[in-house]
PDB file of N, CA and C in Angstrom:
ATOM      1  N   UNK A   1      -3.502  37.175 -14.362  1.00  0.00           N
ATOM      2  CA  UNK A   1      -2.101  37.142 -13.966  1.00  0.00           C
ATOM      3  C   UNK A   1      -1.262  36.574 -15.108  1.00  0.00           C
ATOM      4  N   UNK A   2      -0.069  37.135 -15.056  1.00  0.00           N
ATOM      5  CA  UNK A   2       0.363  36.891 -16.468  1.00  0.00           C
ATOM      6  C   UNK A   2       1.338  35.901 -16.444  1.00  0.00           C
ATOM      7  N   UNK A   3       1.533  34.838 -17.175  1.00  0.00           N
ATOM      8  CA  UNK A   3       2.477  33.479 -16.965  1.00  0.00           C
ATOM      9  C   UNK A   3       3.761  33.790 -16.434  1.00  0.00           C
ATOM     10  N   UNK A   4       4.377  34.916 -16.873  1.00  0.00           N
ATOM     11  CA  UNK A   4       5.918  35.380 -16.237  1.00  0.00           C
ATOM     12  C   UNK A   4       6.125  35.366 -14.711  1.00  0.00           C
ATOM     13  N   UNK A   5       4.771  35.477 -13.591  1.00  0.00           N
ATOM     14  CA  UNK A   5       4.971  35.703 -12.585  1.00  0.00           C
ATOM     15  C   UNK A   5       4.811  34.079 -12.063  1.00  0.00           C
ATOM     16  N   UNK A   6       4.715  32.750 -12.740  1.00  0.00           N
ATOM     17  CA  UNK A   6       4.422  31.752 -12.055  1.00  0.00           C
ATOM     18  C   UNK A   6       5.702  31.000 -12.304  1.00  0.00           C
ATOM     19  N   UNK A   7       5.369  29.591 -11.370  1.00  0.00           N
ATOM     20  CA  UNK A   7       6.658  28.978 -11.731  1.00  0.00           C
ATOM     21  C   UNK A   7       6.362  27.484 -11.625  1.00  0.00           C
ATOM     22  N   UNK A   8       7.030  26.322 -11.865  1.00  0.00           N
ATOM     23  CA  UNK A   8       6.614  25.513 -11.878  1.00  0.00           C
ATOM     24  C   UNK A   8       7.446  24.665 -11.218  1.00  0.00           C
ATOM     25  N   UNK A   9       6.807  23.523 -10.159  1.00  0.00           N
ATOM     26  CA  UNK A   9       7.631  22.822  -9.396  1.00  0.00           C
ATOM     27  C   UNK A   9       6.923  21.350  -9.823  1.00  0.00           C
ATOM     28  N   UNK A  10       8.004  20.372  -9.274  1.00  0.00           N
ATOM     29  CA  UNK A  10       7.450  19.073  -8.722  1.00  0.00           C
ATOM     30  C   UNK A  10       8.027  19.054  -7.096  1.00  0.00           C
ATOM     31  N   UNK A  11       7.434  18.533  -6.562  1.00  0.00           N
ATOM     32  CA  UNK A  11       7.831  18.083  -4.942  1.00  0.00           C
ATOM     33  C   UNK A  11       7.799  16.697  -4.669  1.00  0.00           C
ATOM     34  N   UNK A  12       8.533  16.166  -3.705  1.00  0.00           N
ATOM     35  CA  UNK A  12       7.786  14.721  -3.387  1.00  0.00           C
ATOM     36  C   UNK A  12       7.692  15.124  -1.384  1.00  0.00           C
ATOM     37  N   UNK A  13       6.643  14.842  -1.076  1.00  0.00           N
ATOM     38  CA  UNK A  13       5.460  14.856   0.407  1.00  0.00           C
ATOM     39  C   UNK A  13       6.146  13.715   1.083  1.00  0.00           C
ATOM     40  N   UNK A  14       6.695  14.099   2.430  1.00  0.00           N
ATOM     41  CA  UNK A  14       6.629  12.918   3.316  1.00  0.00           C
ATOM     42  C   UNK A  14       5.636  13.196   4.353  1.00  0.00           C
ATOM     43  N   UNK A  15       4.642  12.964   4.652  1.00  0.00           N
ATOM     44  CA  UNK A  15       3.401  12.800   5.815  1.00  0.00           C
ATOM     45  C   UNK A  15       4.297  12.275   7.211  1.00  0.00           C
ATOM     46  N   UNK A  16       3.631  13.098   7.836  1.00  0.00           N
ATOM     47  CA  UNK A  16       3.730  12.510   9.337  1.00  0.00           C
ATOM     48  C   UNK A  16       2.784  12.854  10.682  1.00  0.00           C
ATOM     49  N   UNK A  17       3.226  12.540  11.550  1.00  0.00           N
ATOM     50  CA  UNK A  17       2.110  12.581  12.748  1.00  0.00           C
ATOM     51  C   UNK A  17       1.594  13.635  12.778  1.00  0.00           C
ATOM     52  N   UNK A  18       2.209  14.816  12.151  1.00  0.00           N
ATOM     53  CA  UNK A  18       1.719  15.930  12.821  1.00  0.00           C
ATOM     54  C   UNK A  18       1.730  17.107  11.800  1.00  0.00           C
ATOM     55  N   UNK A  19       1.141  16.106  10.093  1.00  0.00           N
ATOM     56  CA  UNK A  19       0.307  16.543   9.266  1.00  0.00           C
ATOM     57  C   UNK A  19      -0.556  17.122   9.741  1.00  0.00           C
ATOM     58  N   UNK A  20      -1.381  17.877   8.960  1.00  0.00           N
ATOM     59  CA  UNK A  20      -2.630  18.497   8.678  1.00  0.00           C
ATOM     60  C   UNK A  20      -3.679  17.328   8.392  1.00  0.00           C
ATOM     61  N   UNK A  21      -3.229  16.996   7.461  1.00  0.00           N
ATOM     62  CA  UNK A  21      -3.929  15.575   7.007  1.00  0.00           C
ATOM     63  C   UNK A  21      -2.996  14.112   6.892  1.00  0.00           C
ATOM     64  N   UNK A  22      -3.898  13.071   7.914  1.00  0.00           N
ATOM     65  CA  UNK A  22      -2.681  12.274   7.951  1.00  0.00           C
ATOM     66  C   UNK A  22      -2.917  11.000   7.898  1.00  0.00           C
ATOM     67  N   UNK A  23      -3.515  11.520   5.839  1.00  0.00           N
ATOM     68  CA  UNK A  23      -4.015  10.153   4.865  1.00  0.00           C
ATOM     69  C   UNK A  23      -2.910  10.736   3.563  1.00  0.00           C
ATOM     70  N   UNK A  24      -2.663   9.952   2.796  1.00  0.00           N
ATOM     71  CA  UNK A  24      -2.300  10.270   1.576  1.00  0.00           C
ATOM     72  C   UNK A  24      -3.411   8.837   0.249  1.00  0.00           C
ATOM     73  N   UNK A  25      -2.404   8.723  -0.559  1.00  0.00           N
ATOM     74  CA  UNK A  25      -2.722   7.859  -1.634  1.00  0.00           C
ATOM     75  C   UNK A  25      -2.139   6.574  -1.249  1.00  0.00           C
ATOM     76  N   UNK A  26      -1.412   6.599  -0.886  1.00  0.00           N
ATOM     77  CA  UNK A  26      -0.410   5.077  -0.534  1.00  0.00           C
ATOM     78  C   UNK A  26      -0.779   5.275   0.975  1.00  0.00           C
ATOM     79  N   UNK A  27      -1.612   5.705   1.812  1.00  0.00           N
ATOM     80  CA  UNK A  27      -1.703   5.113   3.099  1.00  0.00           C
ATOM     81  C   UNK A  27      -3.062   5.445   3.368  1.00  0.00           C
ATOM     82  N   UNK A  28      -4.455   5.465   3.029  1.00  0.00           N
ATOM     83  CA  UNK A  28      -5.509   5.914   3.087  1.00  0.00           C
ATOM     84  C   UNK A  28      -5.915   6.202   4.241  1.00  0.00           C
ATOM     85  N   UNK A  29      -5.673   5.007   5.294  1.00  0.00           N
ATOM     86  CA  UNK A  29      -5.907   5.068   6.494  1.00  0.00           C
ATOM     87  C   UNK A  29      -5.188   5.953   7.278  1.00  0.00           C
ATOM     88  N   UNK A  30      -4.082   6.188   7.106  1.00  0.00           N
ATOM     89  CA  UNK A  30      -2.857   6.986   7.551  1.00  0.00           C
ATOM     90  C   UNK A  30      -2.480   6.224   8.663  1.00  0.00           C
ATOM     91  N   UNK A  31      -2.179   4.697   8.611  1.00  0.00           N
ATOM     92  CA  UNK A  31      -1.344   3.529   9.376  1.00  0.00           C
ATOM     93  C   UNK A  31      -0.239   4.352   9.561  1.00  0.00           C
ATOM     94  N   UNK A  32       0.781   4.219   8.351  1.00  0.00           N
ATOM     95  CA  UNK A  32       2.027   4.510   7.968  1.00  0.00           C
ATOM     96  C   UNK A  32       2.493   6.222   9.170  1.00  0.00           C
ATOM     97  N   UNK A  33       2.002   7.200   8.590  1.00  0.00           N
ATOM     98  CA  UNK A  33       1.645   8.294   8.860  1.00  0.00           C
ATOM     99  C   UNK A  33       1.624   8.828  10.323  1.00  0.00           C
ATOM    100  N   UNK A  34       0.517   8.211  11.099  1.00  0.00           N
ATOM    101  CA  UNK A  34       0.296   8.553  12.032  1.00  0.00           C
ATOM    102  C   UNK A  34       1.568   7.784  13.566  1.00  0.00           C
ATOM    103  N   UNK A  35       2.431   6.624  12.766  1.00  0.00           N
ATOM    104  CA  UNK A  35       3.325   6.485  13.336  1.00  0.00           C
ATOM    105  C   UNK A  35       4.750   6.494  12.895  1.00  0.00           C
ATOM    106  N   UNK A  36       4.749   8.019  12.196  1.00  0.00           N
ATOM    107  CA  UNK A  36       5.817   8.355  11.726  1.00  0.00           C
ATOM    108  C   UNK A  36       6.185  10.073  12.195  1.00  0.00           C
ATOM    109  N   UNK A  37       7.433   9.921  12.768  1.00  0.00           N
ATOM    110  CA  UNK A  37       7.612  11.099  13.748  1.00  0.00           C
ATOM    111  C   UNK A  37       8.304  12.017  12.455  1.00  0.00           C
ATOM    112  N   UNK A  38       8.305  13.485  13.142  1.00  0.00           N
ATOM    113  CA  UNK A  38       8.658  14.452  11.672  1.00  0.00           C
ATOM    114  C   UNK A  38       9.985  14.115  11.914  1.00  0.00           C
ATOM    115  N   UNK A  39      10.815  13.694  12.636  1.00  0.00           N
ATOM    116  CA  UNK A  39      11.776  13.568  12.630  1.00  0.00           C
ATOM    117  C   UNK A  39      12.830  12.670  11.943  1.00  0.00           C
ATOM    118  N   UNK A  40      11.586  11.608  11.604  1.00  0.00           N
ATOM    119  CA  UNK A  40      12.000  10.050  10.827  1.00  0.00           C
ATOM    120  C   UNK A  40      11.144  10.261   9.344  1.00  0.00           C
ATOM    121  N   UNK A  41      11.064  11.514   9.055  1.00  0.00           N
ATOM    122  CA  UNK A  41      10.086  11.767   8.116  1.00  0.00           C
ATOM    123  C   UNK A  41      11.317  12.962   7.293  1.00  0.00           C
ATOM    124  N   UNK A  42      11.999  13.673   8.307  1.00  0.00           N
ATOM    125  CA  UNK A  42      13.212  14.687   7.591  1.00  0.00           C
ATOM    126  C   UNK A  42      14.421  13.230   7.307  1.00  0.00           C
ATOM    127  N   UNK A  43      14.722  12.675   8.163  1.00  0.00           N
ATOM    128  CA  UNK A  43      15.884  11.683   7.447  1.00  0.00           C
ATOM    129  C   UNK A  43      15.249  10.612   6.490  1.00  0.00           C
ATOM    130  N   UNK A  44      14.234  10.562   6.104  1.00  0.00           N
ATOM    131  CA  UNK A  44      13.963   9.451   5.348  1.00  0.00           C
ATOM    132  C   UNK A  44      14.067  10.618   3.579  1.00  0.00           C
ATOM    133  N   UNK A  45      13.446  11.521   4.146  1.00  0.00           N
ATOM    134  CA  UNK A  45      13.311  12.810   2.644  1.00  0.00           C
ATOM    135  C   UNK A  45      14.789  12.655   2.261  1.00  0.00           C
ATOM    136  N   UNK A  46      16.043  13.509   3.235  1.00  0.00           N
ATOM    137  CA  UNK A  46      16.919  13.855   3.355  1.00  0.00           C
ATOM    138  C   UNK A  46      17.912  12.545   2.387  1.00  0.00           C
ATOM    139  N   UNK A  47      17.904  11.292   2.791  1.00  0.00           N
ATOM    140  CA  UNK A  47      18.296  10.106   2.363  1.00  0.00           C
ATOM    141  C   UNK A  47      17.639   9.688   0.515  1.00  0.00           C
ATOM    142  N   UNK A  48      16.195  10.400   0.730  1.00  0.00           N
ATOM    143  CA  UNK A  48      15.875  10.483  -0.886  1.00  0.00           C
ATOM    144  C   UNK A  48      16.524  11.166  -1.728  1.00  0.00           C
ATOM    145  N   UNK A  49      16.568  12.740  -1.054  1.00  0.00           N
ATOM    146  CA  UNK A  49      17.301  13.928  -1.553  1.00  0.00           C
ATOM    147  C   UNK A  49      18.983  13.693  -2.215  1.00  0.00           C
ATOM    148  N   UNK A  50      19.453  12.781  -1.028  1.00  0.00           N
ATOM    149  CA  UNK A  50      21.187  12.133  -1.610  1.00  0.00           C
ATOM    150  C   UNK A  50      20.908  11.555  -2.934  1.00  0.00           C
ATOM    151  N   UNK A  51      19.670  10.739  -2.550  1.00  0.00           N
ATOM    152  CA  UNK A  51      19.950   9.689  -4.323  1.00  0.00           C
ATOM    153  C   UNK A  51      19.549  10.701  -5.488  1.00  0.00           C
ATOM    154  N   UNK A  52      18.819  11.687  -5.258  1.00  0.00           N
ATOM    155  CA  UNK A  52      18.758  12.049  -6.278  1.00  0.00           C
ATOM    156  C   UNK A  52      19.833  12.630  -6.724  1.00  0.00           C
ATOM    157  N   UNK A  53      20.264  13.856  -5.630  1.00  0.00           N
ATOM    158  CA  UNK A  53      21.591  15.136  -6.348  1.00  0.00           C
ATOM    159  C   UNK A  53      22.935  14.056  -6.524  1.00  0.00           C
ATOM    160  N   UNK A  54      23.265  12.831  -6.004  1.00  0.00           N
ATOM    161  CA  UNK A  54      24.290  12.464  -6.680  1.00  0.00           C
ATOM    162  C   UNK A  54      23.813  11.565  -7.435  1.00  0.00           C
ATOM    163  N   UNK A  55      22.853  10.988  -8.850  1.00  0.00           N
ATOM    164  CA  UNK A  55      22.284  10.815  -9.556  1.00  0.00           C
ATOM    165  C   UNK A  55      21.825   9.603  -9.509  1.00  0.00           C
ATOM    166  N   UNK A  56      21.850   8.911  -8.242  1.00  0.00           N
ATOM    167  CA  UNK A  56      21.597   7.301  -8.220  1.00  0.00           C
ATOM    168  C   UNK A  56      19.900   6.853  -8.488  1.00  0.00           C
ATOM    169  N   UNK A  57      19.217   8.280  -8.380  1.00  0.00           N
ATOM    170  CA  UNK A  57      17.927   7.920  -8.545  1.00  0.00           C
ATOM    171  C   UNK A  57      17.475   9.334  -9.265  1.00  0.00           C
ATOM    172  N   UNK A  58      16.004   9.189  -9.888  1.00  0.00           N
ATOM    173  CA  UNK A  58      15.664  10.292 -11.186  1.00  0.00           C
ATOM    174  C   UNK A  58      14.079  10.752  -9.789  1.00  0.00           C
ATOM    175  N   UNK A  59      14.256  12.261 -10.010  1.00  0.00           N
ATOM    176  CA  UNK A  59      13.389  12.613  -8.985  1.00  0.00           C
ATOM    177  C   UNK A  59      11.380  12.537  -8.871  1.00  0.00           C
ATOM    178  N   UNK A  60      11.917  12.193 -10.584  1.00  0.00           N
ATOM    179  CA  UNK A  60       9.886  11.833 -10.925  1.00  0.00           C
ATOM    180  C   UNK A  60      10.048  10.047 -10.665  1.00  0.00           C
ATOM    181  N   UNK A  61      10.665   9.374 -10.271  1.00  0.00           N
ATOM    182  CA  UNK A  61      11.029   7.851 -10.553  1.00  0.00           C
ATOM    183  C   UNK A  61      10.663   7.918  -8.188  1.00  0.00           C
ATOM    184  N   UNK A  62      11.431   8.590  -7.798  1.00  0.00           N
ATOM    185  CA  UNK A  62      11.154   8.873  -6.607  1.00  0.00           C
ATOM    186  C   UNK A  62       9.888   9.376  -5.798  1.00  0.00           C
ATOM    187  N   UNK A  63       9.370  10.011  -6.732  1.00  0.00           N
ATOM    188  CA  UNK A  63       8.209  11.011  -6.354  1.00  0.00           C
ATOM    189  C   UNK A  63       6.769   9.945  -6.477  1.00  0.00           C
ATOM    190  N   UNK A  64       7.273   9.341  -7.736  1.00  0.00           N
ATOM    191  CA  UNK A  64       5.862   8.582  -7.708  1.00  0.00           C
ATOM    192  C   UNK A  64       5.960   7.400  -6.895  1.00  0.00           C
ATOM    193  N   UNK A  65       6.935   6.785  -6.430  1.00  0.00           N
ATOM    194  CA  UNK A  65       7.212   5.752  -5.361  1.00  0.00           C
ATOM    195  C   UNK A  65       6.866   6.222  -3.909  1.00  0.00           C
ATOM    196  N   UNK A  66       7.357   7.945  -3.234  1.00  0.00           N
ATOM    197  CA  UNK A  66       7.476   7.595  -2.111  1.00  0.00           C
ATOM    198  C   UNK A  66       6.657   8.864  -2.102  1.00  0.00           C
ATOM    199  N   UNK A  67       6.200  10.083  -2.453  1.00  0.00           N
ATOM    200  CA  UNK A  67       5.558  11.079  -2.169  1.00  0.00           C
ATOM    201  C   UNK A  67       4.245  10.976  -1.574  1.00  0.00           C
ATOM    202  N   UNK A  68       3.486  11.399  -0.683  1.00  0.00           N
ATOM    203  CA  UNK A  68       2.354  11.223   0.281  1.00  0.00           C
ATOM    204  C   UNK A  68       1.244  12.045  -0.618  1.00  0.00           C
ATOM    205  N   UNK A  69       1.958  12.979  -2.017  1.00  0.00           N
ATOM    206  CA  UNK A  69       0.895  13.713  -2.661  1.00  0.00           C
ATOM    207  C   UNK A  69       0.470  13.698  -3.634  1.00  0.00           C
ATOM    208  N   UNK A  70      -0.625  13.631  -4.153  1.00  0.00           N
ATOM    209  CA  UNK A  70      -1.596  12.897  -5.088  1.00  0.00           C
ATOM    210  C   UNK A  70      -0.547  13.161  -6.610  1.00  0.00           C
ATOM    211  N   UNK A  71       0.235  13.824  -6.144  1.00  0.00           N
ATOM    212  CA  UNK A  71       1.116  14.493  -7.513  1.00  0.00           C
ATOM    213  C   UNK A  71       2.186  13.183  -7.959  1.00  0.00           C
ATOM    214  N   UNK A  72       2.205  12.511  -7.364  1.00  0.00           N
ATOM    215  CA  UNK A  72       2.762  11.453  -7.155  1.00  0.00           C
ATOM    216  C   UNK A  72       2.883  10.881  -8.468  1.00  0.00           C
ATOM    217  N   UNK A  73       1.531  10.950  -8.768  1.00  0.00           N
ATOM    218  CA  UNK A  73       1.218   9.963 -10.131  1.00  0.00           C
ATOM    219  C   UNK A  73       1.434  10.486 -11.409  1.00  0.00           C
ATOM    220  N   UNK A  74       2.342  11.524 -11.175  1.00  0.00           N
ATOM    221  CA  UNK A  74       2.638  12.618 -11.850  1.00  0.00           C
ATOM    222  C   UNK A  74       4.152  13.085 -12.142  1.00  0.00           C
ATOM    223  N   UNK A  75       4.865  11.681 -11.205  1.00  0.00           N
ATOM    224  CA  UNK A  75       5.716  12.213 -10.600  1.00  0.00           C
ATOM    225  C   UNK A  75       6.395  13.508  -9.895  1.00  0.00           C
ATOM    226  N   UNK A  76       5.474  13.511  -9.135  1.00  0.00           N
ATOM    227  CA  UNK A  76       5.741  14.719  -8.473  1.00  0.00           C
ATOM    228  C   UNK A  76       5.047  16.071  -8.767  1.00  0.00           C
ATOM    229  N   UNK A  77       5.047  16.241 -10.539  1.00  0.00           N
ATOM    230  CA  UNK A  77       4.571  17.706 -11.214  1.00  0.00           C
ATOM    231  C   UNK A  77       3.251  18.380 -10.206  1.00  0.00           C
ATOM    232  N   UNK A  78       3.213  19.631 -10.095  1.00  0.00           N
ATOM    233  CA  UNK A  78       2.134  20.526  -9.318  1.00  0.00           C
ATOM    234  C   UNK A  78       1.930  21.179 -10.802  1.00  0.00           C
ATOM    235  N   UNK A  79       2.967  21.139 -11.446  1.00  0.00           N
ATOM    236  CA  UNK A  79       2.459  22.358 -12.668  1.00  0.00           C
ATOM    237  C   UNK A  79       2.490  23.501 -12.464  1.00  0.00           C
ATOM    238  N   UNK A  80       1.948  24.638 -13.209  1.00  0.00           N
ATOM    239  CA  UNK A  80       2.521  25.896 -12.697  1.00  0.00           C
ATOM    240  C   UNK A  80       1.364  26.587 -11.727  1.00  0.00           C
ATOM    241  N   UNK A  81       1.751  27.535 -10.791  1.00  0.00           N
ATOM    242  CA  UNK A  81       1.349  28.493  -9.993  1.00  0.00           C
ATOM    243  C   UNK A  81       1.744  29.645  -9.859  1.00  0.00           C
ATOM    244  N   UNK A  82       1.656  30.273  -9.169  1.00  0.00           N
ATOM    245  CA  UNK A  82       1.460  31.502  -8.690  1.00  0.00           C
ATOM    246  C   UNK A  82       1.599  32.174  -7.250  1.00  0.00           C
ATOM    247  N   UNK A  83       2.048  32.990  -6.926  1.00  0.00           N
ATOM    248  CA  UNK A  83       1.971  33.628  -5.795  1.00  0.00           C
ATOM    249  C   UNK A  83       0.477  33.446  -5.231  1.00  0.00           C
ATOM    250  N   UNK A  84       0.753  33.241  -3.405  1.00  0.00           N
ATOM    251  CA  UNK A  84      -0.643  32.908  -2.922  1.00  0.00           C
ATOM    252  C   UNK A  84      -1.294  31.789  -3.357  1.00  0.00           C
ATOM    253  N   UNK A  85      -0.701  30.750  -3.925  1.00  0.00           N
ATOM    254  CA  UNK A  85      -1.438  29.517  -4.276  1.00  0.00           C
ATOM    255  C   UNK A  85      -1.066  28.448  -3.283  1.00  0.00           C
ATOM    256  N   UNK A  86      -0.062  28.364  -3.131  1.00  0.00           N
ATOM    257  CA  UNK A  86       0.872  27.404  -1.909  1.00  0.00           C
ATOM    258  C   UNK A  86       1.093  27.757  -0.617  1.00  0.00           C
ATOM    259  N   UNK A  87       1.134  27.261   0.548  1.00  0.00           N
ATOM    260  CA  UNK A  87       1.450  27.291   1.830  1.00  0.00           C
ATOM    261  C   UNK A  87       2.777  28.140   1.051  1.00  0.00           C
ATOM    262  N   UNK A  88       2.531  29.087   2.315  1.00  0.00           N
ATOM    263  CA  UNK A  88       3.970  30.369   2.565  1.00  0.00           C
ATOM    264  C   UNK A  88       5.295  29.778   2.088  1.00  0.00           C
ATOM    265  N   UNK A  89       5.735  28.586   2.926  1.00  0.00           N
ATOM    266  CA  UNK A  89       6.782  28.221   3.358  1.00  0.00           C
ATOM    267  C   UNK A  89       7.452  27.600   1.668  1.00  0.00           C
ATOM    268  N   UNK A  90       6.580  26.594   1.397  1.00  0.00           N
ATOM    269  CA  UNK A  90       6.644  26.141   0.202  1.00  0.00           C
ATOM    270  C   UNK A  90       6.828  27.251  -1.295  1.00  0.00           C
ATOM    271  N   UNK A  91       6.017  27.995  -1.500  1.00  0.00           N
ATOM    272  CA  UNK A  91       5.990  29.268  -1.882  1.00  0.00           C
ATOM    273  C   UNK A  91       7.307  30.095  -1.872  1.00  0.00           C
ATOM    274  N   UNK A  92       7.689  30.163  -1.212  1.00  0.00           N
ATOM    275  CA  UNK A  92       9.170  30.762  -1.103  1.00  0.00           C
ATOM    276  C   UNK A  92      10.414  29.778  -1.502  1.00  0.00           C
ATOM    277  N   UNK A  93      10.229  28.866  -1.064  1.00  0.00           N
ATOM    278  CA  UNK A  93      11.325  28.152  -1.373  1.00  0.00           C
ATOM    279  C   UNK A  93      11.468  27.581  -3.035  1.00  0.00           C
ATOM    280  N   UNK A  94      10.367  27.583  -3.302  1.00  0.00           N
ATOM    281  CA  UNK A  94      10.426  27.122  -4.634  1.00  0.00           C
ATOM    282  C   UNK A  94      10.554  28.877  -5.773  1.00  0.00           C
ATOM    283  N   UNK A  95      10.204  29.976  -5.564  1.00  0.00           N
ATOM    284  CA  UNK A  95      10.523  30.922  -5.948  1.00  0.00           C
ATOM    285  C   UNK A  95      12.479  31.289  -5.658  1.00  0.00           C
ATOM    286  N   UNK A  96      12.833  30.667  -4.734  1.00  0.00           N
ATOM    287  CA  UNK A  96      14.271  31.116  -4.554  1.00  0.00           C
ATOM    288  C   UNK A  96      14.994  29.789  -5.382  1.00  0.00           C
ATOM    289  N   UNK A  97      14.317  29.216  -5.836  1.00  0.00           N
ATOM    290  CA  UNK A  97      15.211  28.416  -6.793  1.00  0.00           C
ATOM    291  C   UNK A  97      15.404  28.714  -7.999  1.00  0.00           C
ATOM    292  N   UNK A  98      16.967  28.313  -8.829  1.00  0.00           N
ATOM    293  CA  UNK A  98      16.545  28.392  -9.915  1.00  0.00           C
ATOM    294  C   UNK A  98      16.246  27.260 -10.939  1.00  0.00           C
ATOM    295  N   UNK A  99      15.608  27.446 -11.961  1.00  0.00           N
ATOM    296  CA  UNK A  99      14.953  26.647 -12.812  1.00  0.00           C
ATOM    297  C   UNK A  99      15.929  25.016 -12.485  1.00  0.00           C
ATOM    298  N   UNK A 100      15.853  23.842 -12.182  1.00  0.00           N
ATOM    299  CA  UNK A 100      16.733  22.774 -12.322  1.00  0.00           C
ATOM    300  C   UNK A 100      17.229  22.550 -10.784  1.00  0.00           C
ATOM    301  N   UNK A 101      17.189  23.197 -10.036  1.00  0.00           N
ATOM    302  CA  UNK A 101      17.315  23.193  -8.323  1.00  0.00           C
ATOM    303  C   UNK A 101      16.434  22.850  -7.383  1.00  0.00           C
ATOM    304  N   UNK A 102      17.402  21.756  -6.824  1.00  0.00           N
ATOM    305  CA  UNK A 102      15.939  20.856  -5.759  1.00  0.00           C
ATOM    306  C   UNK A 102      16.616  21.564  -4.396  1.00  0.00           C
ATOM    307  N   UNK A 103      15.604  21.886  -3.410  1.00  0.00           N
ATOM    308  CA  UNK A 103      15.297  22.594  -2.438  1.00  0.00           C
ATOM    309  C   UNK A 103      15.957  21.833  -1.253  1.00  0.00           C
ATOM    310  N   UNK A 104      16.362  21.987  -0.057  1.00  0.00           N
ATOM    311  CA  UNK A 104      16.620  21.659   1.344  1.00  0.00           C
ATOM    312  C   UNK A 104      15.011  21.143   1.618  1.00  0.00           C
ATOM    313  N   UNK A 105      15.505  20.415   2.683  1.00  0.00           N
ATOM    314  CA  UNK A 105      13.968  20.363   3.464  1.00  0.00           C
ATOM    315  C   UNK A 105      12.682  21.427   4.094  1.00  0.00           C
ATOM    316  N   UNK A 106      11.891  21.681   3.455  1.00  0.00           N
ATOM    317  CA  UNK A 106      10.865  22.315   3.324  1.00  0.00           C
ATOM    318  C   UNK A 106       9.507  22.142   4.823  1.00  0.00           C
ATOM    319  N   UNK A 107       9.656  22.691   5.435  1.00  0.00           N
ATOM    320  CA  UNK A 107       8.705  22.138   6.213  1.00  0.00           C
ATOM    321  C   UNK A 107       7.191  23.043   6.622  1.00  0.00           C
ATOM    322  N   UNK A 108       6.001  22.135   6.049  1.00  0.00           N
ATOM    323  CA  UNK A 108       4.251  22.738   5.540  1.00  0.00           C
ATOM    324  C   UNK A 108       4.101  22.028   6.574  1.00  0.00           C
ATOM    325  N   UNK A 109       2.349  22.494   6.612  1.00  0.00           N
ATOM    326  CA  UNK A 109       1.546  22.371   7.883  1.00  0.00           C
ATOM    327  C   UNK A 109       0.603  21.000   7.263  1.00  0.00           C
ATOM    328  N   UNK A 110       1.717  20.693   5.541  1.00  0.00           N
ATOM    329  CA  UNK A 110       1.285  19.268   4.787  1.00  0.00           C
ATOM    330  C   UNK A 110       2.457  18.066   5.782  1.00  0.00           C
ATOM    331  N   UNK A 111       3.461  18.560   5.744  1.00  0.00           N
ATOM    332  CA  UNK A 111       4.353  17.697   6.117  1.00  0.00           C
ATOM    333  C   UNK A 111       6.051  18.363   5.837  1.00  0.00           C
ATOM    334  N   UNK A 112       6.897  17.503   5.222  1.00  0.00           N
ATOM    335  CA  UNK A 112       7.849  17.997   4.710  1.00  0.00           C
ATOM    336  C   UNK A 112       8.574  17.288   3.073  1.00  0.00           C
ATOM    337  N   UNK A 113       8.595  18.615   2.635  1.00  0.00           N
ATOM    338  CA  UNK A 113       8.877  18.387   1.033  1.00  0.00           C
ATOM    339  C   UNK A 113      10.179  18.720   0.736  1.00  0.00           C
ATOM    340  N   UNK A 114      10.532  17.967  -0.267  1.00  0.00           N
ATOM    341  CA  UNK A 114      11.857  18.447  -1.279  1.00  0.00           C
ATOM    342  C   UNK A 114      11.245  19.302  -2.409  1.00  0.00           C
ATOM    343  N   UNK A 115      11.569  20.240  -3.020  1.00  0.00           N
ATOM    344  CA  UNK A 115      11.241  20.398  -4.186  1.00  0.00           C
ATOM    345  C   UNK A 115      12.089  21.079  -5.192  1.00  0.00           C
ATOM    346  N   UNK A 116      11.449  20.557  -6.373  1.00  0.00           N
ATOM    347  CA  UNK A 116      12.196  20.728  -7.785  1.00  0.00           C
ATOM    348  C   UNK A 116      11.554  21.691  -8.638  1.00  0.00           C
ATOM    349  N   UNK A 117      12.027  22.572  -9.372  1.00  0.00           N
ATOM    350  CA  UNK A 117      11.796  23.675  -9.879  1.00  0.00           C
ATOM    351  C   UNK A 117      11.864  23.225 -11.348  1.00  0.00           C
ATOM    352  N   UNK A 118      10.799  23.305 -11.667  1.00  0.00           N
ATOM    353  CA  UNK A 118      10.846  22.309 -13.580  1.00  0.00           C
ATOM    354  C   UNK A 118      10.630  24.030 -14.171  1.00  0.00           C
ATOM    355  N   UNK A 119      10.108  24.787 -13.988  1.00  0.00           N
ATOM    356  CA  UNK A 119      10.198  26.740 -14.638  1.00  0.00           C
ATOM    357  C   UNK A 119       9.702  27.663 -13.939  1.00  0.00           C
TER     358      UNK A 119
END
């Protein structure tokens, strides 16, 4: 597959009750997680999402603080992919961005993500 068809995101993961998996890196046990409703899991993203687009906070500075995904340590970076590599939902949303555009709330059968389109 040829590099033109991939693209490259960072995301930051909020986990909640009704993850798929509902451990991350910062909650092993999934304490945090398992008493966190998706609902207090979209306004807590949503409230990240403000600091970033009006610039009070840098989105790899965020990602590695509050993201539930191992990318974390990475701030955020997934690096590049491809079609069929990502949950559907995710997958699309990060293809309808363009390069420098962080996403609405995203919601996987991981949890719910913001994401940022680095190419």
């Amino acid at each position: 597959m040829s590099n033109s068809n991939q693209v490259r995101a960072s995301h930051i993961l909020i986990k909640h009750q009704g993850s798929r998996r509902k451990a991350s890196w910062k909650d092993p046990e999934g304490r945090i997680i398992m008493n966190t409703t998706k609902d207090s899991a979209v306004s807590q993203l949503k409230a990240l999402r403000e600091e970033i687009v009006i610039g009070k906070a840098k989105f790899d500075d965020i990602a590695s603080r509050y993201s539930d995904c191992s990318s974390a340590k990475r701030g955020g970076d997934l690096g590049p992919f491809g079609r069929g590599q990502m949950q559907k939902p995710f997958e699309e949303a990060t293809y309808a961005l363009k390069v420098g555009e962080i996403s609405d709330i995203v919601d996987t059968d991981s949890g719910v993500h913001i994401i940022l389109r680095t190419g």
